[in-house]
N, C-alpha and C. Protein backbone atom coordinates (compact mmCIF):
# COMPACT_ATOMS: atom_id res chain seq x y z
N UNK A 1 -36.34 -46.15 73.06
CA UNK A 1 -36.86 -46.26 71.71
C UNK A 1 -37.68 -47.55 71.63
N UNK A 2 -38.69 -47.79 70.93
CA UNK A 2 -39.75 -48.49 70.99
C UNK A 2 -39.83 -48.94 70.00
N UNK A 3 -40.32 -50.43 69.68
CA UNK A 3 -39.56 -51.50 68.39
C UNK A 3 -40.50 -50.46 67.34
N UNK A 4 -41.40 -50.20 67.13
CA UNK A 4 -41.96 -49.30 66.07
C UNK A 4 -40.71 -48.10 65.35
N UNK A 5 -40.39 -47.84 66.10
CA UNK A 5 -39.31 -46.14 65.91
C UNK A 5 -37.80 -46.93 65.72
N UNK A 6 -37.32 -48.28 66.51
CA UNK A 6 -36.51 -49.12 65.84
C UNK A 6 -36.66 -49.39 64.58
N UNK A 7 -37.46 -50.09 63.69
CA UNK A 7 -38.41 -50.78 62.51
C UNK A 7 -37.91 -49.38 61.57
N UNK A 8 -38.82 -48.55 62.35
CA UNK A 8 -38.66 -47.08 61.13
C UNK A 8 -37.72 -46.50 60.83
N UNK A 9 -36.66 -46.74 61.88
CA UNK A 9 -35.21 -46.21 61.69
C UNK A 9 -34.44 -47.18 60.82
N UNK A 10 -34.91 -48.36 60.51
CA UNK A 10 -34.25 -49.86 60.18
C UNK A 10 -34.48 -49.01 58.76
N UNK A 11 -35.59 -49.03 58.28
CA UNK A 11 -36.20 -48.93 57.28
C UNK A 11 -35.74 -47.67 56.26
N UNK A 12 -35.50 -46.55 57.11
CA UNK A 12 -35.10 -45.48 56.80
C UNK A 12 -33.58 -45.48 56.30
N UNK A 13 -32.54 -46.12 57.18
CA UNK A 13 -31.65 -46.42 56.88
C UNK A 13 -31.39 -47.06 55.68
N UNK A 14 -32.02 -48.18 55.67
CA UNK A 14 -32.13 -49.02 54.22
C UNK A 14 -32.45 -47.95 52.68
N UNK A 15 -33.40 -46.99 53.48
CA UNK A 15 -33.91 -46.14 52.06
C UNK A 15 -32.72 -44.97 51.53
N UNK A 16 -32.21 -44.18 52.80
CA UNK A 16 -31.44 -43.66 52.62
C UNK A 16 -29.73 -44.22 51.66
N UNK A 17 -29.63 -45.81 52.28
CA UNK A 17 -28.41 -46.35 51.23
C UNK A 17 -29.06 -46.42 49.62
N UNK A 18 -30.22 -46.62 49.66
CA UNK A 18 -30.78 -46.56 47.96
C UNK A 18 -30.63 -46.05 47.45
N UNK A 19 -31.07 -44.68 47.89
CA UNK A 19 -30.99 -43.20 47.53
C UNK A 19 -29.82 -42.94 47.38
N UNK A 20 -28.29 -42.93 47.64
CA UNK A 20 -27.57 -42.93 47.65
C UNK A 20 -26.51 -43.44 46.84
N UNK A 21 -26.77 -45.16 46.64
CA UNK A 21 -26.69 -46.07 45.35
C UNK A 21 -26.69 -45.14 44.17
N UNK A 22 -28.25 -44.77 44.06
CA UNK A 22 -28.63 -44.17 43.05
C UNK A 22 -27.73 -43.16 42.70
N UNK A 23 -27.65 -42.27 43.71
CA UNK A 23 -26.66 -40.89 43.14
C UNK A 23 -25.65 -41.37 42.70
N UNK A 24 -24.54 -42.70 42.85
CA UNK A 24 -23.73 -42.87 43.01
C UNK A 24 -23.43 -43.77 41.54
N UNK A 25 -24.39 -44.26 40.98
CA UNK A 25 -24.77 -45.73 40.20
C UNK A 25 -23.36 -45.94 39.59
N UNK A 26 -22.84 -44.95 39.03
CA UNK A 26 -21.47 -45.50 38.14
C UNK A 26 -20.82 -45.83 39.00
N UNK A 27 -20.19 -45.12 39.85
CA UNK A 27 -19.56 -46.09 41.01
C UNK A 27 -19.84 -47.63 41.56
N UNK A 28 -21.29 -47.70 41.87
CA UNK A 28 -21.58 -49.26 42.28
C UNK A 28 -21.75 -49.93 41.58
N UNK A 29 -22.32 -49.40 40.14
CA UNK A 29 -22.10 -50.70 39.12
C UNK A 29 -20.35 -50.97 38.61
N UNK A 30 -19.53 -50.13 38.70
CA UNK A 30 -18.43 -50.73 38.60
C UNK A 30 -17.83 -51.36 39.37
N UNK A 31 -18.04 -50.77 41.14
CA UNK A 31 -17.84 -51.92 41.91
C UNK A 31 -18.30 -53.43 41.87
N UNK A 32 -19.38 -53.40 41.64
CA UNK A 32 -20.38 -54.86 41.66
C UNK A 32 -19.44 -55.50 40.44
N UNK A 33 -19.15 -54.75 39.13
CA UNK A 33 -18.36 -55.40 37.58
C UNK A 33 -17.03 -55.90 38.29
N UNK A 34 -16.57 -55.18 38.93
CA UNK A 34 -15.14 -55.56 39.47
C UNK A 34 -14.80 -56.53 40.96
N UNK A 35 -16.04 -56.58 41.02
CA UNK A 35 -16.26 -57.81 42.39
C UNK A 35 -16.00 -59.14 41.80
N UNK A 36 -15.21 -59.75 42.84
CA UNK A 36 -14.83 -61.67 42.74
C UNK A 36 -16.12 -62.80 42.93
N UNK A 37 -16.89 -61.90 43.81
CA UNK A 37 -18.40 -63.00 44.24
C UNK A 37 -19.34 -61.84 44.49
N UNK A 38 -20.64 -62.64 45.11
CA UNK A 38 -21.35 -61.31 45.91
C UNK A 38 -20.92 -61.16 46.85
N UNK A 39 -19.91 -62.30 47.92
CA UNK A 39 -19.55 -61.80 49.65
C UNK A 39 -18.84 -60.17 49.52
N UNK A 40 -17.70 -60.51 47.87
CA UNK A 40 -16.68 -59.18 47.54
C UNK A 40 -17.58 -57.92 47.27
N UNK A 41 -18.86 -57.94 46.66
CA UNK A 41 -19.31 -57.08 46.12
C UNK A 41 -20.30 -56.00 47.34
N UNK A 42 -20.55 -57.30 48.35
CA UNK A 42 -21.30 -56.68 49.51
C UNK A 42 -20.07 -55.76 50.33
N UNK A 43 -19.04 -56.75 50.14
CA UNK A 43 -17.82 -56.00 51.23
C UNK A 43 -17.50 -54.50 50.16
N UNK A 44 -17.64 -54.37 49.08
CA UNK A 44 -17.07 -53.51 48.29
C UNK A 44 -18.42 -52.05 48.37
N UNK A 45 -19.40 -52.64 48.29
CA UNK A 45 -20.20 -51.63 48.05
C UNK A 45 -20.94 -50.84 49.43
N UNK A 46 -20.61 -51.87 50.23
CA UNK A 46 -20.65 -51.43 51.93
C UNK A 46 -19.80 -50.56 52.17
N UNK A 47 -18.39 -50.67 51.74
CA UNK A 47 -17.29 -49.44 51.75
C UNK A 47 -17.35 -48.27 51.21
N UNK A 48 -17.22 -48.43 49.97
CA UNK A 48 -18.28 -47.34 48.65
C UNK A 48 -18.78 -46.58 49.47
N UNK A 49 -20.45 -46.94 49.92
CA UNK A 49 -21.23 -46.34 50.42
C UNK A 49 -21.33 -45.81 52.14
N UNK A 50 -20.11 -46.44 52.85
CA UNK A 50 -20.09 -46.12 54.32
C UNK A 50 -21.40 -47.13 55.22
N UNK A 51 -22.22 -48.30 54.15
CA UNK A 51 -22.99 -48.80 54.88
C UNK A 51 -22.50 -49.96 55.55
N UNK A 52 -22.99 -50.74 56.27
CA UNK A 52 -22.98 -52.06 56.83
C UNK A 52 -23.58 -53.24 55.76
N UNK A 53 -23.35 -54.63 55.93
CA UNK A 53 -24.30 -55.51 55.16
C UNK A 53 -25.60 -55.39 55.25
N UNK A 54 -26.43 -55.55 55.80
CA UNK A 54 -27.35 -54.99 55.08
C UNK A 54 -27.98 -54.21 54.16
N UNK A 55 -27.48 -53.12 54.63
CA UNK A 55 -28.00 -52.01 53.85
C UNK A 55 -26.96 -52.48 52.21
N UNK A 56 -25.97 -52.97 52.31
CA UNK A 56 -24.88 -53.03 51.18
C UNK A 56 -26.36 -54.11 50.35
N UNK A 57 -26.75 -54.96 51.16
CA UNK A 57 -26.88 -56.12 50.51
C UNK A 57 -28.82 -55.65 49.92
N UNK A 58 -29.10 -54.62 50.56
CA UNK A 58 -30.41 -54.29 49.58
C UNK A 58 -29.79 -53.21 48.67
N UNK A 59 -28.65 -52.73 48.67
CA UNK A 59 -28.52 -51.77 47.39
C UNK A 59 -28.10 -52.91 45.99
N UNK A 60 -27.44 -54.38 46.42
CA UNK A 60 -27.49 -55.45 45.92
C UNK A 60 -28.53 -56.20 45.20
N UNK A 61 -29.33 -55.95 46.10
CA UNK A 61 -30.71 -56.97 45.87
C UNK A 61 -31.51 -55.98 44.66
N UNK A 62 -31.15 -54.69 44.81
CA UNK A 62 -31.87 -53.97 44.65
C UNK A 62 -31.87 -53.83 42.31
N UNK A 63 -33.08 -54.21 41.67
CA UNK A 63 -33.33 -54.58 40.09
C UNK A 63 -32.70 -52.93 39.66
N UNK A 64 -32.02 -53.17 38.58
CA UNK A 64 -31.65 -51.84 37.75
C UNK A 64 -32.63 -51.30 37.11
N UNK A 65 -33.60 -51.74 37.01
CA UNK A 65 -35.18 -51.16 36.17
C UNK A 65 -35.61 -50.00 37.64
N UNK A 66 -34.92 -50.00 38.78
CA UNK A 66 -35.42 -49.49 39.94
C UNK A 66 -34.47 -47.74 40.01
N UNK A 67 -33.24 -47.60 39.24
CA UNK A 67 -32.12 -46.73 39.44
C UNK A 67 -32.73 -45.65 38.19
N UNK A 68 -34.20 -45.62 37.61
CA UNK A 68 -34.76 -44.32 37.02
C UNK A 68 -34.87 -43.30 37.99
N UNK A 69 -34.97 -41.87 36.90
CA UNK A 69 -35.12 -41.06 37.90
C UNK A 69 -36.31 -41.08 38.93
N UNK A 70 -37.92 -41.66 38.67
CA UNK A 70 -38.76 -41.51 39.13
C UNK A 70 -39.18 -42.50 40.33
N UNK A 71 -38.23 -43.46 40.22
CA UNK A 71 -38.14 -44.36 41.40
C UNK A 71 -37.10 -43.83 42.61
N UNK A 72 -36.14 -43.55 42.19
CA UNK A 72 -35.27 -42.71 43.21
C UNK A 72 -36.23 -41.37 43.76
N UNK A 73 -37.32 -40.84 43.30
CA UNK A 73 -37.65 -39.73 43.93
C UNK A 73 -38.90 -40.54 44.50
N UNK A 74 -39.03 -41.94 44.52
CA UNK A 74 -39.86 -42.40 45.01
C UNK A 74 -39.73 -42.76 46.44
N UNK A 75 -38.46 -43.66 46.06
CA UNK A 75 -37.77 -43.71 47.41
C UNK A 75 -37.46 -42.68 48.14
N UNK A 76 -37.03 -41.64 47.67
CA UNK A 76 -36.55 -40.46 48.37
C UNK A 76 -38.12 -39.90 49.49
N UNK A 77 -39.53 -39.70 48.82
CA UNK A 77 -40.39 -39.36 49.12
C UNK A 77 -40.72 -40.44 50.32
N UNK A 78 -40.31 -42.32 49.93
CA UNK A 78 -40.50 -42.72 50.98
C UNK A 78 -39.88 -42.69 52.57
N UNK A 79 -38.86 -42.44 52.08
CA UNK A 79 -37.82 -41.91 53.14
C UNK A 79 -38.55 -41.01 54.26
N UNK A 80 -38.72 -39.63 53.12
CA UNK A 80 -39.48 -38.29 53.74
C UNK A 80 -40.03 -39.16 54.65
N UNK A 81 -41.40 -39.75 54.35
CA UNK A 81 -42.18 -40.20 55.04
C UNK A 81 -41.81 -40.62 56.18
N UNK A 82 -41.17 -41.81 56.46
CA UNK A 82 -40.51 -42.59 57.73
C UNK A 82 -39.99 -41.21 58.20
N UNK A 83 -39.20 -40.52 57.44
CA UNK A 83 -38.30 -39.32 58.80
C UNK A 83 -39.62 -38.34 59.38
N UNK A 84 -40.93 -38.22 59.19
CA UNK A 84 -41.70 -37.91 59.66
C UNK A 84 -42.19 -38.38 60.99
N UNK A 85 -42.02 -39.80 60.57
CA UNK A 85 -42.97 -40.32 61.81
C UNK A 85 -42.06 -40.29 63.19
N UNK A 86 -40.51 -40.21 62.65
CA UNK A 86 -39.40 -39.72 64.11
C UNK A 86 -39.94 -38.36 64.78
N UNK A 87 -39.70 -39.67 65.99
CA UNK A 87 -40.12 -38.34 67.23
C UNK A 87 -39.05 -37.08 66.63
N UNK A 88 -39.39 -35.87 66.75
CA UNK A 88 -38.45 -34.52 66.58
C UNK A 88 -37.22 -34.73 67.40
N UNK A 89 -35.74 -34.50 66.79
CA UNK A 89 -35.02 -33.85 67.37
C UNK A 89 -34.30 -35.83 67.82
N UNK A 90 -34.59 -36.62 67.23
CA UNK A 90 -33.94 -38.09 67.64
C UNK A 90 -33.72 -38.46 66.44
């Protein structure tokens, strides 16, 4: 795999926990309400969601003006995109 198709998989990953957030929002905003710090809220919403820190920590980063429906199908479409550019069948 070749740092390009690394990058896109990085990326994809990240989009896919968004997307996901999103479906999920009552759940992570009560996690995040019921978190002690952000270290708790990353460890909490990483679990939640089955992600790692990172990905926990851009569903974190990530503005509530962003969890409309038309941004989630934004992301979702960006997603599409990146899973395009994967070689088939990897």
């Amino acid at each position: 795999m070749d740092e390009d198709e690394r990058q896109t998989r990085e990326q994809l990953m990240v989009l896919k926990a968004l997307v996901q957030a999103m479906d999920r929002r009552d759940e992570v905003f009560q996690v995040i309400e019921d978190s002690e710090d952000m270290d708790d809220a990353t460890r909490r919403v990483g679990q939640l969601l089955g992600v790692g820190e990172v990905r926990s920590r851009a569903v974190l980063d990530m503005q509530a003006r962003r969890f409309t429906r038309d941004q989630r199908q934004r992301i979702a479409s960006d997603a599409e995109k990146l899973r395009s550019k994967l070689p088939e069948g990897r």
